[in-house]
C-alpha atoms as a PDB file:
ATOM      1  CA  UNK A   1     -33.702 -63.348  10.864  1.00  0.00           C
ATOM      2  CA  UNK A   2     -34.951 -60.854  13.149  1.00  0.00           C
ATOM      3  CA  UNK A   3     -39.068 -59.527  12.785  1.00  0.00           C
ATOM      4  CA  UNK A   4     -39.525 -56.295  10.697  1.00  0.00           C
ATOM      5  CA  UNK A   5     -42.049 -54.744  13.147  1.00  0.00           C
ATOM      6  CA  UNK A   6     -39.386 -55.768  16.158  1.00  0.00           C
ATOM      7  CA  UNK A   7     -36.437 -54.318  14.483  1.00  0.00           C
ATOM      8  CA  UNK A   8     -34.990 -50.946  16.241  1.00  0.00           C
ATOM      9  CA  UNK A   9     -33.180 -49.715  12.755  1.00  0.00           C
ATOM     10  CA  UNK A  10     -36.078 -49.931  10.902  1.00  0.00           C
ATOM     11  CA  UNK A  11     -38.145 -48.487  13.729  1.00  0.00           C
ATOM     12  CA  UNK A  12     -35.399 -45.692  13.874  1.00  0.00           C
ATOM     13  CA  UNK A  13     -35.742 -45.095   9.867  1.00  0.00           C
ATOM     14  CA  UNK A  14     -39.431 -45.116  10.198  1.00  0.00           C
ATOM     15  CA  UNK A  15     -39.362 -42.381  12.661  1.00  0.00           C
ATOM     16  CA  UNK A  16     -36.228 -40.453  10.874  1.00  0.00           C
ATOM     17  CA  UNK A  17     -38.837 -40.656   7.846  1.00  0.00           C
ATOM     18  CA  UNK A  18     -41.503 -39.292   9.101  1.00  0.00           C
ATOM     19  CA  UNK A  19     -39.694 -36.368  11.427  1.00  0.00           C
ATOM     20  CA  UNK A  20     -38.174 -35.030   7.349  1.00  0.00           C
ATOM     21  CA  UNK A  21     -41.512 -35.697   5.953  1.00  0.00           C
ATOM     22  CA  UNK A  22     -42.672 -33.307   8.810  1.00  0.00           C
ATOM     23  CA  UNK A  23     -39.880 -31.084   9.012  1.00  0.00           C
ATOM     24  CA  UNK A  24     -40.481 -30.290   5.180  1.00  0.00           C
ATOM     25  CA  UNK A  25     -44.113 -29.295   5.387  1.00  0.00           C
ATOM     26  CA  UNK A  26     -43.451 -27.361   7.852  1.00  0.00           C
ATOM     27  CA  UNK A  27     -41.129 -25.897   5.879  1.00  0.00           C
ATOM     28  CA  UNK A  28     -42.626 -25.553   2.538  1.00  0.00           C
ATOM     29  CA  UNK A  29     -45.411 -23.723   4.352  1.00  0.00           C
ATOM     30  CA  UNK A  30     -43.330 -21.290   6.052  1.00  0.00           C
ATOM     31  CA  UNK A  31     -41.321 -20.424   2.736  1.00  0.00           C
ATOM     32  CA  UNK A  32     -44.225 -19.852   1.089  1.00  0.00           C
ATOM     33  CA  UNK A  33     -45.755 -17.208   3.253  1.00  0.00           C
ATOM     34  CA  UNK A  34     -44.847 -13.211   2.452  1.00  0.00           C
ATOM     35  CA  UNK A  35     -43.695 -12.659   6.521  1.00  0.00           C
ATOM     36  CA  UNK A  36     -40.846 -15.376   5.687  1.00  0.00           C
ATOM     37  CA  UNK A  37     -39.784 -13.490   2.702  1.00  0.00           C
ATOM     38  CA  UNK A  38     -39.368 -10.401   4.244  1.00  0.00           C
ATOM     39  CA  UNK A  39     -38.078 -11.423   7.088  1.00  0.00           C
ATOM     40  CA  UNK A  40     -35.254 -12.870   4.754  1.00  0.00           C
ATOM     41  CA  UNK A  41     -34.974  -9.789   2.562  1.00  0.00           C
ATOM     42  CA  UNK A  42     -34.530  -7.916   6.063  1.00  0.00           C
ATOM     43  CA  UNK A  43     -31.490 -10.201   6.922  1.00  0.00           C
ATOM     44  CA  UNK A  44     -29.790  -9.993   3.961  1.00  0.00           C
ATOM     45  CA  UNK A  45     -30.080  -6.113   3.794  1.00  0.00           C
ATOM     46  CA  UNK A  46     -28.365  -7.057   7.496  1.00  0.00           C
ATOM     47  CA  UNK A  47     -25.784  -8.929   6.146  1.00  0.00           C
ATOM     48  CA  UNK A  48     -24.918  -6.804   2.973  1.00  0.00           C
ATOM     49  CA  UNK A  49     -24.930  -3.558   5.752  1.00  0.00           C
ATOM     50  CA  UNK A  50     -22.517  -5.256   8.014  1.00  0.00           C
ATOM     51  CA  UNK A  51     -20.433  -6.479   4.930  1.00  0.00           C
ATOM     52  CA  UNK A  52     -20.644  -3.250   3.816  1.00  0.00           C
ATOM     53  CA  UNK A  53     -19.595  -1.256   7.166  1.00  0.00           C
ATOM     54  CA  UNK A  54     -16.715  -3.789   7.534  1.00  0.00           C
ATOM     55  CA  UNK A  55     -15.200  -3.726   4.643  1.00  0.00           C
ATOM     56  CA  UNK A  56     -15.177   0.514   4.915  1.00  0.00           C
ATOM     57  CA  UNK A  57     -13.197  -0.425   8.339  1.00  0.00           C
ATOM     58  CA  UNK A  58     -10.814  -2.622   6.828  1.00  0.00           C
ATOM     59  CA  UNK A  59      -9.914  -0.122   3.984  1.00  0.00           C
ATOM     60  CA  UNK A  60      -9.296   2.622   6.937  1.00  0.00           C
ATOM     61  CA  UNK A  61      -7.053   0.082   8.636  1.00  0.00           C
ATOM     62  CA  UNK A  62      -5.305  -1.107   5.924  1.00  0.00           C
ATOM     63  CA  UNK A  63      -4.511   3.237   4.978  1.00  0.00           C
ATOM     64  CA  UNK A  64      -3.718   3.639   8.694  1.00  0.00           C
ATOM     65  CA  UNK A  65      -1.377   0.413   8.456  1.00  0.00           C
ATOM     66  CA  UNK A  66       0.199   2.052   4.883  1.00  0.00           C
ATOM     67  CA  UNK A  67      -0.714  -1.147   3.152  1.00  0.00           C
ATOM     68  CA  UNK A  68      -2.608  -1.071  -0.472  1.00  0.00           C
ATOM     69  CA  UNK A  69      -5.885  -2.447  -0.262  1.00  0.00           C
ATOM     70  CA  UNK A  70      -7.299  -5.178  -2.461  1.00  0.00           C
ATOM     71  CA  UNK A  71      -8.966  -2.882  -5.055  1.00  0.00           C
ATOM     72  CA  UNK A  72      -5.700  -0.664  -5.314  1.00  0.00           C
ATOM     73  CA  UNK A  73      -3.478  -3.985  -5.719  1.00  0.00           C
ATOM     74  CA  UNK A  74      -6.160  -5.071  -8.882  1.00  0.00           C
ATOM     75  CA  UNK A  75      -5.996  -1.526 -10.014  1.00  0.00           C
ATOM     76  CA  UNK A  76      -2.350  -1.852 -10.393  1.00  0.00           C
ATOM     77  CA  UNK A  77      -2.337  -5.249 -11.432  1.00  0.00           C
ATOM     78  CA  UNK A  78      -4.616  -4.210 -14.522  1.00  0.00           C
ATOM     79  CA  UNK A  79      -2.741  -0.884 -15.087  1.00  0.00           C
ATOM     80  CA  UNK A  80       0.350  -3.445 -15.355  1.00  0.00           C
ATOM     81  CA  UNK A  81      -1.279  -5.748 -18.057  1.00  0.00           C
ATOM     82  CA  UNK A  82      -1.829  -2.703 -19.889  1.00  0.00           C
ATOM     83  CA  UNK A  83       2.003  -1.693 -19.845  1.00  0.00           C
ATOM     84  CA  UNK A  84       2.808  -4.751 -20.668  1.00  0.00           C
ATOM     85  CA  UNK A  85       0.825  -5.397 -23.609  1.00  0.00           C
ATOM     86  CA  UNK A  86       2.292  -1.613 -25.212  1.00  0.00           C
ATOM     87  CA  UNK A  87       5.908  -3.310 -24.611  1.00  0.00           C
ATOM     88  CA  UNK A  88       4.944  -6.231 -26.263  1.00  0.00           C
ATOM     89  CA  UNK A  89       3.468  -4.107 -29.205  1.00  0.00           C
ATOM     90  CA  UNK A  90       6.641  -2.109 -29.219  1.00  0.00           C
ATOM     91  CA  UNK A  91       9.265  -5.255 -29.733  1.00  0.00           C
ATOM     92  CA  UNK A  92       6.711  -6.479 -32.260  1.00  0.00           C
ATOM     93  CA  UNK A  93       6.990  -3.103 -34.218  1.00  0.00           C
ATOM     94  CA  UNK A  94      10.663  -3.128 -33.510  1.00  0.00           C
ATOM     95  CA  UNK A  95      11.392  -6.284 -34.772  1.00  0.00           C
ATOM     96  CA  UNK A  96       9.415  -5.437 -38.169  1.00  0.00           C
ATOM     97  CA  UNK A  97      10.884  -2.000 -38.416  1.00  0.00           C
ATOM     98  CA  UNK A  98      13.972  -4.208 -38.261  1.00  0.00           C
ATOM     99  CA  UNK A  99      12.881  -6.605 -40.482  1.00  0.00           C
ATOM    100  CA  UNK A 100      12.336  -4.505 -42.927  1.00  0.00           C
ATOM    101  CA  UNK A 101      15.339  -2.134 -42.634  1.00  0.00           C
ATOM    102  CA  UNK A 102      17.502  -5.727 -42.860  1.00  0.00           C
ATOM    103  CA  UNK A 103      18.698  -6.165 -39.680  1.00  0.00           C
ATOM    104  CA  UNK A 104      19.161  -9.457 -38.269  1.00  0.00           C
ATOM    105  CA  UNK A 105      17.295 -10.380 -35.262  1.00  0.00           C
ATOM    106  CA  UNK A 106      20.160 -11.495 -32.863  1.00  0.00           C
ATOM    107  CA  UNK A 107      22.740  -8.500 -33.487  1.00  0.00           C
ATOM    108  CA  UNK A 108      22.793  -6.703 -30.942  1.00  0.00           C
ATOM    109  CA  UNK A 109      26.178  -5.545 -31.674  1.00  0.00           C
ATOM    110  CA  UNK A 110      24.675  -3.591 -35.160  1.00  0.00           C
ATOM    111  CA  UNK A 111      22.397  -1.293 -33.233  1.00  0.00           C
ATOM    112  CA  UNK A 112      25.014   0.120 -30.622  1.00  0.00           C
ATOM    113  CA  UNK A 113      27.066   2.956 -32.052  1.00  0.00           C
ATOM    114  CA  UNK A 114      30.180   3.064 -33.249  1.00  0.00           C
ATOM    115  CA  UNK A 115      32.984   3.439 -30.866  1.00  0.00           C
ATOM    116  CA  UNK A 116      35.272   5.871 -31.393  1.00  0.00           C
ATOM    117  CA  UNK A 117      37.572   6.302 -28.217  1.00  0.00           C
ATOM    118  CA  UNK A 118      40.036   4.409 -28.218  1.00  0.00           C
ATOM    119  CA  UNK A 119      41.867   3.184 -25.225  1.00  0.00           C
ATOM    120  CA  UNK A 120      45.291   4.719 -24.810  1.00  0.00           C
ATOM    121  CA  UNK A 121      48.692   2.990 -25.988  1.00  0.00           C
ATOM    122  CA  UNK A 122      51.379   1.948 -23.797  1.00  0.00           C
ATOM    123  CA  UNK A 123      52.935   5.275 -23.818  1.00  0.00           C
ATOM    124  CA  UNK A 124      50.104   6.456 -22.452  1.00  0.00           C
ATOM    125  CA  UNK A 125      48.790   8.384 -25.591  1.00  0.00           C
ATOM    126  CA  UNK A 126      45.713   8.173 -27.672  1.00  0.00           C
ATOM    127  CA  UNK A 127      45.780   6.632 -30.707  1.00  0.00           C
END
């Protein structure tokens, strides 16, 4: 077996070890300082600007381009839930009302009128 001071892995890890240990001091100090927070509350008033600015662009390109933008497709999509939840509280209505009134479900024949032309006879008169 090879020596533990002679080994370059454990050398390596030694050194990997103490570079994090390092690293996170480092670290830990900066983080806690009030220049490093407002440097980061700077950059993401940055970022949330630029988001900001480009999604404004997008929305004019996607008007210029005629195409609906994402928050007119959810608009619709919710104004469509909507619609269809009032049909599906009209059939249920429907179906009591016919419930009630007797009418059988599956006759669709019983809620068309009555027809009263008839079609003409071989002589080519009405009947």
């Amino acid at each position: 077996m090879t020596d533990k001071t002679n080994d370059p892995v454990a050398m390596w890890q030694k050194m990997v070890g103490e570079m994090e240990k390092g690293f996170n001091s480092f670290a830990n100090q900066a983080m806690s300082s009030p220049e490093f927070s407002q440097a980061m509350n700077r950059a993401g008033g940055v970022a949330a600007g630029a988001q900001k600015q480009l999604g404004e662009l997008m929305e004019k390109y996607l008007v210029s381009m005629n195409l609906p933008s994402r928050e007119q497709v959810t608009g619709l999509a919710e104004r469509l839930q909507a619609i269809e939840g009032q049909i599906g509280e009209i059939k249920s209505l429907l179906s009591q009302m016919a419930a009630s009134a007797g009418v059988s479900q599956g006759a669709d024949s019983a809620l068309r009128p009555p027809r009263t032309k008839r079609p003409p006879s071989e002589g080519g008169e009405q009947a």
